[in-house]
Protein backbone atom coordinates (compact mmCIF):
# COMPACT_ATOMS: atom_id res chain seq x y z
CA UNK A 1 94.91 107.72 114.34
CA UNK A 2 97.84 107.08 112.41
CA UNK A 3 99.02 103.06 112.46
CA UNK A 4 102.48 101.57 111.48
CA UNK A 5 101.39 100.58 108.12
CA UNK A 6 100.73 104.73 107.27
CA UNK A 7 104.37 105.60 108.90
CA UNK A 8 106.50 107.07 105.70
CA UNK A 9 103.90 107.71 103.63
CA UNK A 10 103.19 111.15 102.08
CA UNK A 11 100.02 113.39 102.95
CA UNK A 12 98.17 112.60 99.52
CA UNK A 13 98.86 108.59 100.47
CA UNK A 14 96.08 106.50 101.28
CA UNK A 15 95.55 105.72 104.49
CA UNK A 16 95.74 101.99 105.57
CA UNK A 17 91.97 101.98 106.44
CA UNK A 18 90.52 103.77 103.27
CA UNK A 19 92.36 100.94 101.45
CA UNK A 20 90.95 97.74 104.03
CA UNK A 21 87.22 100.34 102.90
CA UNK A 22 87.94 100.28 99.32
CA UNK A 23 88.91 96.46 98.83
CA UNK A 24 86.34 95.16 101.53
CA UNK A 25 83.68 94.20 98.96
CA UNK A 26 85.79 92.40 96.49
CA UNK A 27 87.57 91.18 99.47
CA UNK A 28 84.71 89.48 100.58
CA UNK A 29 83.27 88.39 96.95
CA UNK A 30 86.28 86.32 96.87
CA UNK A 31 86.01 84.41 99.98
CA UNK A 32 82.27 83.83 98.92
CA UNK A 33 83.96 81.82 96.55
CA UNK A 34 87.17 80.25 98.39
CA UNK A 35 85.44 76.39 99.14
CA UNK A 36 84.01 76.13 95.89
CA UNK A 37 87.35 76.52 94.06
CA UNK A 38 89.17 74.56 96.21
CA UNK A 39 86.77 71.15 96.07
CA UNK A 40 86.29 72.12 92.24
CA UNK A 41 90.03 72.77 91.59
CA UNK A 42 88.97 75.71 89.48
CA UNK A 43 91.16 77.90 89.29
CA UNK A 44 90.95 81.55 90.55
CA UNK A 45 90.83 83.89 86.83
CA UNK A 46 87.91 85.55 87.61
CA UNK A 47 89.05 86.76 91.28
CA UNK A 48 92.83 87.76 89.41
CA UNK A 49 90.40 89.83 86.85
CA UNK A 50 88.63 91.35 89.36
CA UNK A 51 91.68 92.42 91.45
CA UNK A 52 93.47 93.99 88.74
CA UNK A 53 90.05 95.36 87.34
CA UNK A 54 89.68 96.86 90.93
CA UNK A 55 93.37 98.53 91.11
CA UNK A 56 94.40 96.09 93.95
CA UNK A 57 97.69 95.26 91.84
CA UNK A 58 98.62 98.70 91.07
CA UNK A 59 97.78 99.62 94.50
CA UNK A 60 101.84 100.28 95.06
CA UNK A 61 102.43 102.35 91.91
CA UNK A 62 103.21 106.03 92.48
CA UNK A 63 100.44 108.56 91.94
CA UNK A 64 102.61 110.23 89.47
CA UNK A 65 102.40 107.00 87.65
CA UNK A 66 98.89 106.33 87.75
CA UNK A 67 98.50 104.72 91.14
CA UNK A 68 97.29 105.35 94.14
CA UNK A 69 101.02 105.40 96.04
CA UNK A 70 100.27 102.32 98.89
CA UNK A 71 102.89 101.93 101.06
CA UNK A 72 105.08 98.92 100.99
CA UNK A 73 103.78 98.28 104.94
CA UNK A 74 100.04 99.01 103.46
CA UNK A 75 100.97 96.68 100.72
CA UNK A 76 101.84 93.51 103.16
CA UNK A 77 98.95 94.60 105.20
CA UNK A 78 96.00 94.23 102.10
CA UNK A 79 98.03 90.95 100.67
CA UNK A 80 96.81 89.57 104.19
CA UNK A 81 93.64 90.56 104.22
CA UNK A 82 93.61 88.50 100.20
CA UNK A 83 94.70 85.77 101.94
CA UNK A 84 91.75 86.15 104.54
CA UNK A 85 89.94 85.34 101.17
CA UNK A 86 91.81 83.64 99.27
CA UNK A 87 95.86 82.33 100.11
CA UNK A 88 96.41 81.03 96.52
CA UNK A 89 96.27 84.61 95.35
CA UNK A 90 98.70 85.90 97.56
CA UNK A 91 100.99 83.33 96.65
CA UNK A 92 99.95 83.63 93.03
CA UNK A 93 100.47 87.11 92.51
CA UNK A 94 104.05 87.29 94.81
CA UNK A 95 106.13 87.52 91.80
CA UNK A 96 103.78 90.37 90.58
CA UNK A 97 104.47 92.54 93.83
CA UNK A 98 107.65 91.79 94.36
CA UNK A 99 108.39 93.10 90.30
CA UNK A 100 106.73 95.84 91.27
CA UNK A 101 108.71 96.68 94.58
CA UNK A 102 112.05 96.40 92.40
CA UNK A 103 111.17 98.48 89.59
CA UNK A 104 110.20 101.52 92.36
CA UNK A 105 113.71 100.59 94.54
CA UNK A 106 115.48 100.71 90.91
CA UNK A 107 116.80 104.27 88.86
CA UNK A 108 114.49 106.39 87.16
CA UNK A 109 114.44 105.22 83.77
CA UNK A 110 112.54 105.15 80.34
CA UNK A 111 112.09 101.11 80.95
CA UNK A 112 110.49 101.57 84.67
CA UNK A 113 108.21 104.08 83.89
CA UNK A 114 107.02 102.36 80.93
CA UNK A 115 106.21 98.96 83.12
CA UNK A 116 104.85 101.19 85.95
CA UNK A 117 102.04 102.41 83.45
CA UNK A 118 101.71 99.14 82.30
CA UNK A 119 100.78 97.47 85.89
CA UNK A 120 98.98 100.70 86.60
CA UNK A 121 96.53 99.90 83.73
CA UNK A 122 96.42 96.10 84.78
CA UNK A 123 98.69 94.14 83.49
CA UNK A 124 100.13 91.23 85.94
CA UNK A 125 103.54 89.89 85.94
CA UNK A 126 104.41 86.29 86.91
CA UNK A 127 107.80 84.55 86.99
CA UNK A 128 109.70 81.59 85.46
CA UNK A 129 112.50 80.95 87.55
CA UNK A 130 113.08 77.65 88.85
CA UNK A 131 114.47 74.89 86.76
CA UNK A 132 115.11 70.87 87.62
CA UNK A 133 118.52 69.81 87.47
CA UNK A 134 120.33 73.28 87.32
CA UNK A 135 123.07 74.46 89.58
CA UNK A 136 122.54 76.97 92.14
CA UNK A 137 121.76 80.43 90.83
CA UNK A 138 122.54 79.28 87.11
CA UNK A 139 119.74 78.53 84.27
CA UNK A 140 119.75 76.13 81.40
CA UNK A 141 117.28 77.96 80.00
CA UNK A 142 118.91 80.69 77.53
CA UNK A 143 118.25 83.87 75.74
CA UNK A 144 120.39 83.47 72.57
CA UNK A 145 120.73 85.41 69.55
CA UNK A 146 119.06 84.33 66.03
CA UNK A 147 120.59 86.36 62.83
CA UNK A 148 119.80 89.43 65.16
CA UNK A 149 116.51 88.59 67.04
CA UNK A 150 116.73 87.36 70.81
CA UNK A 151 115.13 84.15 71.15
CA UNK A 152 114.31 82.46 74.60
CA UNK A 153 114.03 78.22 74.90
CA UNK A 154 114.05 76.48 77.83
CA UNK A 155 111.99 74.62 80.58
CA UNK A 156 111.06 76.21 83.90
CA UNK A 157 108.99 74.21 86.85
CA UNK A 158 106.91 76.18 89.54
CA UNK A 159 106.29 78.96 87.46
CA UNK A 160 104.01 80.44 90.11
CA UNK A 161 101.19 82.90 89.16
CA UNK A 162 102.04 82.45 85.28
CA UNK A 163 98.54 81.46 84.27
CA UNK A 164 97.01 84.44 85.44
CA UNK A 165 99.89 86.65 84.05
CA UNK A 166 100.35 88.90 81.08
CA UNK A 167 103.71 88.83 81.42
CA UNK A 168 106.10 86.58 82.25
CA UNK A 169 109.59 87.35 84.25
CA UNK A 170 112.24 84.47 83.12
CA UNK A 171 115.72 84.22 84.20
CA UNK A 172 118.00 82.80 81.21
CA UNK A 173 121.70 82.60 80.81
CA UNK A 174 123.29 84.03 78.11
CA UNK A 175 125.76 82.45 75.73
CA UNK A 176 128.84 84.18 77.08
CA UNK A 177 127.45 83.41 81.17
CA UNK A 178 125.44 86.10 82.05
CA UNK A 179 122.07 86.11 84.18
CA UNK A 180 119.56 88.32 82.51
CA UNK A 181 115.77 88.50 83.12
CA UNK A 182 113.49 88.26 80.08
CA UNK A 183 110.66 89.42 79.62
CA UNK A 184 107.71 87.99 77.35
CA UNK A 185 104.30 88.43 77.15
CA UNK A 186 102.03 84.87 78.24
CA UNK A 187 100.43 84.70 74.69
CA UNK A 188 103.62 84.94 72.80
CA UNK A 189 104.07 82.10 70.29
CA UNK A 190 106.48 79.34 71.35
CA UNK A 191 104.70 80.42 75.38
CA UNK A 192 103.03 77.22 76.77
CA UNK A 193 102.39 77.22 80.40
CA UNK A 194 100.95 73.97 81.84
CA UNK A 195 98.90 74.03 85.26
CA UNK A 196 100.17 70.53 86.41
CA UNK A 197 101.05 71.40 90.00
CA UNK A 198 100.03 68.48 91.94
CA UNK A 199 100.77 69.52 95.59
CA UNK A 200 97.67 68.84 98.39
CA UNK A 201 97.57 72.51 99.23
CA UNK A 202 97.81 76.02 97.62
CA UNK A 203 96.41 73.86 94.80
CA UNK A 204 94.92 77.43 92.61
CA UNK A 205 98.94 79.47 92.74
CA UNK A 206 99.04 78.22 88.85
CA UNK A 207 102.27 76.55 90.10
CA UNK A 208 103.07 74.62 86.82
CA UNK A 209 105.71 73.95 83.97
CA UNK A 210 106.84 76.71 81.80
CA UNK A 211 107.96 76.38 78.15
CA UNK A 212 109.56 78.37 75.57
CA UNK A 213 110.06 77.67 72.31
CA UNK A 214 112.00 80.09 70.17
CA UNK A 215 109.91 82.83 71.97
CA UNK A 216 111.28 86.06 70.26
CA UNK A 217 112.38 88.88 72.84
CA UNK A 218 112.24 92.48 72.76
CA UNK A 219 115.87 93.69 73.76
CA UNK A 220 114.33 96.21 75.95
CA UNK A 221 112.80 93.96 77.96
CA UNK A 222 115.81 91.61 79.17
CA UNK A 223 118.08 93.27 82.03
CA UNK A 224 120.66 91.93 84.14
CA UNK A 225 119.58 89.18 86.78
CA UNK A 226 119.81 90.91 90.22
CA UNK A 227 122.89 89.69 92.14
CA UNK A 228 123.11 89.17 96.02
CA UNK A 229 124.35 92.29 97.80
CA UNK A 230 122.43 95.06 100.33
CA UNK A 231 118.68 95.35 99.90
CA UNK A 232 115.36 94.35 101.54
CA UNK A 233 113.92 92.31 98.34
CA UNK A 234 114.48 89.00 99.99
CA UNK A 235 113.21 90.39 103.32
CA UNK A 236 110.12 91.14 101.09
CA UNK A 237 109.73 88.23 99.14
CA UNK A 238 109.63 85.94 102.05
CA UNK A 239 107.42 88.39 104.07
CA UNK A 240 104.63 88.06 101.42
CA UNK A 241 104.49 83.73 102.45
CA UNK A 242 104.25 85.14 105.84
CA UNK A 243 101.36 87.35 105.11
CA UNK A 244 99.84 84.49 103.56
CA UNK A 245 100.32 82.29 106.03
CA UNK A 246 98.89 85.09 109.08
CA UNK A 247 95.65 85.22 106.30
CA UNK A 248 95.19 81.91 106.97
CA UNK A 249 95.21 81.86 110.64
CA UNK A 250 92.69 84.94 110.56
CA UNK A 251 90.89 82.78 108.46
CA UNK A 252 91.06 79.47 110.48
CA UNK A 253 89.66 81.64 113.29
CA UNK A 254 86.84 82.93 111.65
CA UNK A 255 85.64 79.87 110.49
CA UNK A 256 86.30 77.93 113.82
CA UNK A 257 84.20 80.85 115.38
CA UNK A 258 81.34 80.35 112.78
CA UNK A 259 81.06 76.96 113.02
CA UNK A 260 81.03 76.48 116.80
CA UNK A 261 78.51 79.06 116.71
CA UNK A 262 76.68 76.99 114.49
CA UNK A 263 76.28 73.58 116.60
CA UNK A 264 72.98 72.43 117.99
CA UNK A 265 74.47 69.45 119.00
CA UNK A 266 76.52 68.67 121.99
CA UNK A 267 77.89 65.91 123.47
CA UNK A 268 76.79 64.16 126.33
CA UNK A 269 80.13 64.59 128.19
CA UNK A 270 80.00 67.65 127.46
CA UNK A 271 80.66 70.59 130.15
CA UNK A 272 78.31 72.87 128.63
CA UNK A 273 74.99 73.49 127.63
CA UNK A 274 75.97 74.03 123.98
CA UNK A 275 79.47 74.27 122.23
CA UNK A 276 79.49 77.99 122.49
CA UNK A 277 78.82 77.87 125.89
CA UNK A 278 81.26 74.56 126.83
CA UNK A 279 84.31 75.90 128.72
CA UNK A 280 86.26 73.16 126.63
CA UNK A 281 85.48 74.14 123.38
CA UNK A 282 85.63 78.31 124.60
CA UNK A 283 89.58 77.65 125.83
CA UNK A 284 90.28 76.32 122.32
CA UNK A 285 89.22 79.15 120.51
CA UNK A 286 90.72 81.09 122.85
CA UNK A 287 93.99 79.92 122.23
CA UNK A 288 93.50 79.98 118.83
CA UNK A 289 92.26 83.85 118.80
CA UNK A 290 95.51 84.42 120.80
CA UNK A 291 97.75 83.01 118.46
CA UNK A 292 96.77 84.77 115.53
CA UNK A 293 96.54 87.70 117.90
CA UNK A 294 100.56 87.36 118.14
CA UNK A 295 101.02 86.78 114.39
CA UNK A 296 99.52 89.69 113.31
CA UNK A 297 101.77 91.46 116.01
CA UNK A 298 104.92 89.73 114.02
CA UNK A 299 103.81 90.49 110.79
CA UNK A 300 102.85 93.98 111.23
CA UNK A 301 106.43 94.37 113.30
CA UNK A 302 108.57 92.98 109.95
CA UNK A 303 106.13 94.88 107.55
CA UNK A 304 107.63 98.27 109.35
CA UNK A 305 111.23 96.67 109.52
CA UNK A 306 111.03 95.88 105.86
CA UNK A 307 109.77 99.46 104.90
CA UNK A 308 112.61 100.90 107.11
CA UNK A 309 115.00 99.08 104.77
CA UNK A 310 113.25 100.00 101.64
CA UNK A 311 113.79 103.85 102.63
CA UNK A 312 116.95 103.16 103.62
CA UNK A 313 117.88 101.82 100.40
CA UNK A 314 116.31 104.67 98.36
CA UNK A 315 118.53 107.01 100.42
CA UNK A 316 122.04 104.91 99.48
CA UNK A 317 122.16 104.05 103.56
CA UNK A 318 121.51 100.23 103.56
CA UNK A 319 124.77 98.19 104.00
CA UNK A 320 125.36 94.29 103.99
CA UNK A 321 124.84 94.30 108.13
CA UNK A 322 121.58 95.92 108.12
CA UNK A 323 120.55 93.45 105.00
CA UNK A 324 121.74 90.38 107.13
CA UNK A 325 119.89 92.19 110.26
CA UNK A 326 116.61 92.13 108.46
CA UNK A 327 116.87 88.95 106.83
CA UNK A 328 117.65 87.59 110.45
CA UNK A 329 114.72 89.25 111.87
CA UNK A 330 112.14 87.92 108.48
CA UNK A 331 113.41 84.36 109.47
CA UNK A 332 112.91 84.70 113.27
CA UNK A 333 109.17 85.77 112.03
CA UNK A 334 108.86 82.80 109.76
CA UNK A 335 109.81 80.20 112.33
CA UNK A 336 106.93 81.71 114.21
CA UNK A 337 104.29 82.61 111.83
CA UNK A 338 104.95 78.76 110.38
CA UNK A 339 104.37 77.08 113.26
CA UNK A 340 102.09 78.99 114.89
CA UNK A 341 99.34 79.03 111.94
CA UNK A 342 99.80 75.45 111.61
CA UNK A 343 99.37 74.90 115.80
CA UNK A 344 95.64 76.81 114.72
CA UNK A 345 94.86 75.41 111.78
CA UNK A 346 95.63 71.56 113.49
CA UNK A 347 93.67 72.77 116.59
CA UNK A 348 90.71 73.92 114.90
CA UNK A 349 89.02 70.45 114.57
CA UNK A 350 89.55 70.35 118.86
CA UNK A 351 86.02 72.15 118.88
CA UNK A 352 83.68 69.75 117.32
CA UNK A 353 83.22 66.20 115.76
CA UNK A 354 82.68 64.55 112.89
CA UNK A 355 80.88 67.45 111.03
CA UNK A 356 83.94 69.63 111.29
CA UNK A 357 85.79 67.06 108.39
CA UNK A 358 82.82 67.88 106.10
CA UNK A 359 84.32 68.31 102.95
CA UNK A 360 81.57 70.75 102.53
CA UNK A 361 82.91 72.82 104.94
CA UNK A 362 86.41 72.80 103.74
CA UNK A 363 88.14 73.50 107.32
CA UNK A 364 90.96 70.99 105.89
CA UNK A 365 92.24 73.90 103.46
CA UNK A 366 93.55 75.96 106.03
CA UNK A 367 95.54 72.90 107.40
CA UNK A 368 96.66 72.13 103.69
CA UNK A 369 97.04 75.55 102.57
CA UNK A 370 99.45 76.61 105.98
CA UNK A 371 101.41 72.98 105.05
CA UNK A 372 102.20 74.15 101.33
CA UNK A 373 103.11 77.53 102.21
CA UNK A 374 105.03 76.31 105.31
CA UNK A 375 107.57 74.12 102.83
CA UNK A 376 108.62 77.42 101.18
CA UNK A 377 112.66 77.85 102.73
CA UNK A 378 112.25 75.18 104.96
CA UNK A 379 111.83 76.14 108.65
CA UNK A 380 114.57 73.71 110.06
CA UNK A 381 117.25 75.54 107.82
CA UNK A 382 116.37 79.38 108.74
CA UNK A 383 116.12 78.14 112.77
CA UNK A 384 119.88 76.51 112.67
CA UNK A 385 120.84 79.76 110.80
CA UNK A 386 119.24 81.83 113.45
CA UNK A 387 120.37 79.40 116.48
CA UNK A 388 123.97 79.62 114.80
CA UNK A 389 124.73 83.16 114.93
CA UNK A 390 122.73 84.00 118.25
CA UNK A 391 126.06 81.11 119.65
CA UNK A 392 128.57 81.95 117.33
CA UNK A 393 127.86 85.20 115.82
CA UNK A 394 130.01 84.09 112.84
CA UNK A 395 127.12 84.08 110.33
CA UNK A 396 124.16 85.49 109.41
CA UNK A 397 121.12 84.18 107.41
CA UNK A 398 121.57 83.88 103.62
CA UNK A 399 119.90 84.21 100.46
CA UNK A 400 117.40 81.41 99.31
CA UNK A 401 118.53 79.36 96.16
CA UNK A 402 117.62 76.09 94.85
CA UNK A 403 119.62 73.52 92.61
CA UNK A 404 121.05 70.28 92.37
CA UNK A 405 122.80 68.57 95.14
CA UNK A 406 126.40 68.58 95.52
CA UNK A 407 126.25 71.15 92.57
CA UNK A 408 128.95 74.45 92.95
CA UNK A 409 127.55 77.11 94.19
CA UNK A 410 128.23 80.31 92.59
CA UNK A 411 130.22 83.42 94.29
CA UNK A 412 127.15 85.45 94.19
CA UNK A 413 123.60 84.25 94.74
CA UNK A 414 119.76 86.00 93.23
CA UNK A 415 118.89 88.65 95.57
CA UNK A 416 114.98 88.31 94.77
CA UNK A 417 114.45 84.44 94.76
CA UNK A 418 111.08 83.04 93.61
């Protein structure tokens, strides 16, 4: 039976469930694995190994190219079953898939096929993008030029995945004002990536400070900074939060299911003789198995909507309406999936007592984990955008930036935010 997730691809494309077959064992390896690293703050370079070992991050590249040619719908639809396992490594490797999904939506060049081969042996790409005190979509990081050699310095904060990267992405400004994206590999001297991110959830992402130092910079590998305009890489960025976010819930209601079937005690007000068999406890997971029942409805829904666009694009037939349209429609999603994982991972600890906070357990990280994810593009902003034009029409949802306060924003804003 063919599913949404195998709609546009070709006949020699993988279908969605030989890929679920083929990643099911590491898949599970790294959930075996998930509580330990969270209590132990340890993070998660084996399980990155293993995935690139395995082929899960090439899993998008072309087979001309050395991949196995995933859909970007199949794509979405694995990086949710990873966050089953393991959210941080969704959210970890997001700048990795997302490089990926531009370099196949850009031209046919000597520079994309050479970084296709590249992530089709292994290598993983993380970003440097976000800086503290900068103005919207400008850097004061810079690429400048040294008696002919390209030199990058500057300081970058949240420079999610980087740790587990062989590459880094970093947006610098040039000398005479222009965005560009750099290039450099993690080990390069004058590289120093520190893993001091310090929030309560998604604590193994590798979230920390970037430095470089003089880092020297191959010319070939520093392009343009994308501008805003038509295109689904937004849409696609935000949609891999949301996939992490619907891993969670799955995850949430497996171990809610686990542990109520678990209990030998009950309590004495109880309705039932046990808690799997207490009509109490049953209607909470219930509701739970409902909700995540309607997020993976959502999230398969935008993963089709997304892949729409990204054919669009390759034919030349996506405009600015259709962009806003999707973006729209990826927002509507995230007000849901937000609140919806964190209604289940809140309602979880409904089913039992005091065991269920047992930090042995770890049933907290889902609640943590959903909380973390859920302050990427706040919710109240995309939900007054939404509310807005469903009244007024007059505007659509935008791009996501960051920067000072009060700061001026630029004409034209990043169309692939971190």
């Amino acid at each position: 039976m063919t599913t949404l997730s195998d709609v546009g691809t070709t006949q020699d494309a993988p279908t969605t469930t030989s890929l679920l077959e083929r990643f099911a064992p590491l898949l599970e390896h790294i959930a075996s694995g998930a509580v330990h690293r969270e209590s132990a703050r340890t993070l998660a370079y084996d399980a990155v190994a293993r995935l690139a070992q395995a082929g899960f991050t090439s899993v998008r590249i072309p087979r001309e190219h050395g991949g196995p040619g995933a859909s970007l719908a199949q794509t979405l639809r694995l990086l949710r079953e990873l966050a089953i396992a393991d959210p941080n490594l969704v959210q970890a490797l997001r700048a990795h898939f997302t490089a990926v999904e531009v370099l196949l939506s850009g031209p046919d060049s000597e520079r994309r096929g050479r970084w296709l081969k590249r992530i089709a042996d292994g290598a993983i790409l993380g970003n440097a993008t976000t800086e503290k005190g900068n103005a919207p979509g400008t850097n004061s990081t810079h690429l400048l030029d040294r008696n002919g050699q390209l030199v990058l310095t500057g300081t970058k904060y949240y420079s999610t995945g980087s740790l587990y990267a062989d590459w880094i992405q970093v947006h610098a400004d040039t000398v005479d004002g222009r965005s560009v994206r750099a290039t450099v590999r993690r080990d390069a001297p004058g590289v120093e990536v520190l893993d001091d991110w310090d929030g309560f959830g998604q604590r193994l992402t590798a979230s920390g400070t970037a430095r470089f130092d003089d880092v020297a910079v191959d010319p070939q590998d520093v392009i343009e900074a994308p501008r805003g305009g038509p295109g689904f890489t937004a849409a696609y960025v935000q949609a891999i939060l949301l996939v992490a976010l619907g891993g969670i819930a799955a995850a949430a209601r497996r171990d809610t299911v686990d542990y109520v079937r678990g209990r030998t005690r009950a309590f004495a007000h109880g309705v039932g003789e046990s808690a799997s068999r207490d009509p109490l406890v049953q209607e909470v997971v219930g509701r739970i198995s409902s909700s995540v029942f309607a997020i993976d409805a959502v999230l398969d829904a935008i993963g089709e909507r997304i892949q729409q666009a990204a054919a669009r694009q390759a034919a030349g037939g996506l405009d600015a309406t259709e962009t806003q349209e999707l973006d729209a429609s990826v927002s509507e999603a995230q007000v849901f999936v937000v609140e919806q994982t964190l209604d289940v991972t809140n309602r979880l600890f409904e089913v039992g007592g005091a065991s269920a906070v047992s930090q042995g357990r770890g049933l907290d990280r889902h609640w943590r984990n959903a909380r973390v994810l859920g302050q990427h593009n706040p919710v109240i902003y995309r939900a007054r955008e939404i509310g807005q034009h469903q009244l007024t029409g007059d505007q659509r949802t935008t791009a996501i930036y960051v920067g000072a306060a009060g700061a001026q924003v630029p004409a034209t804003t990043p169309g692939d935010p971190a």
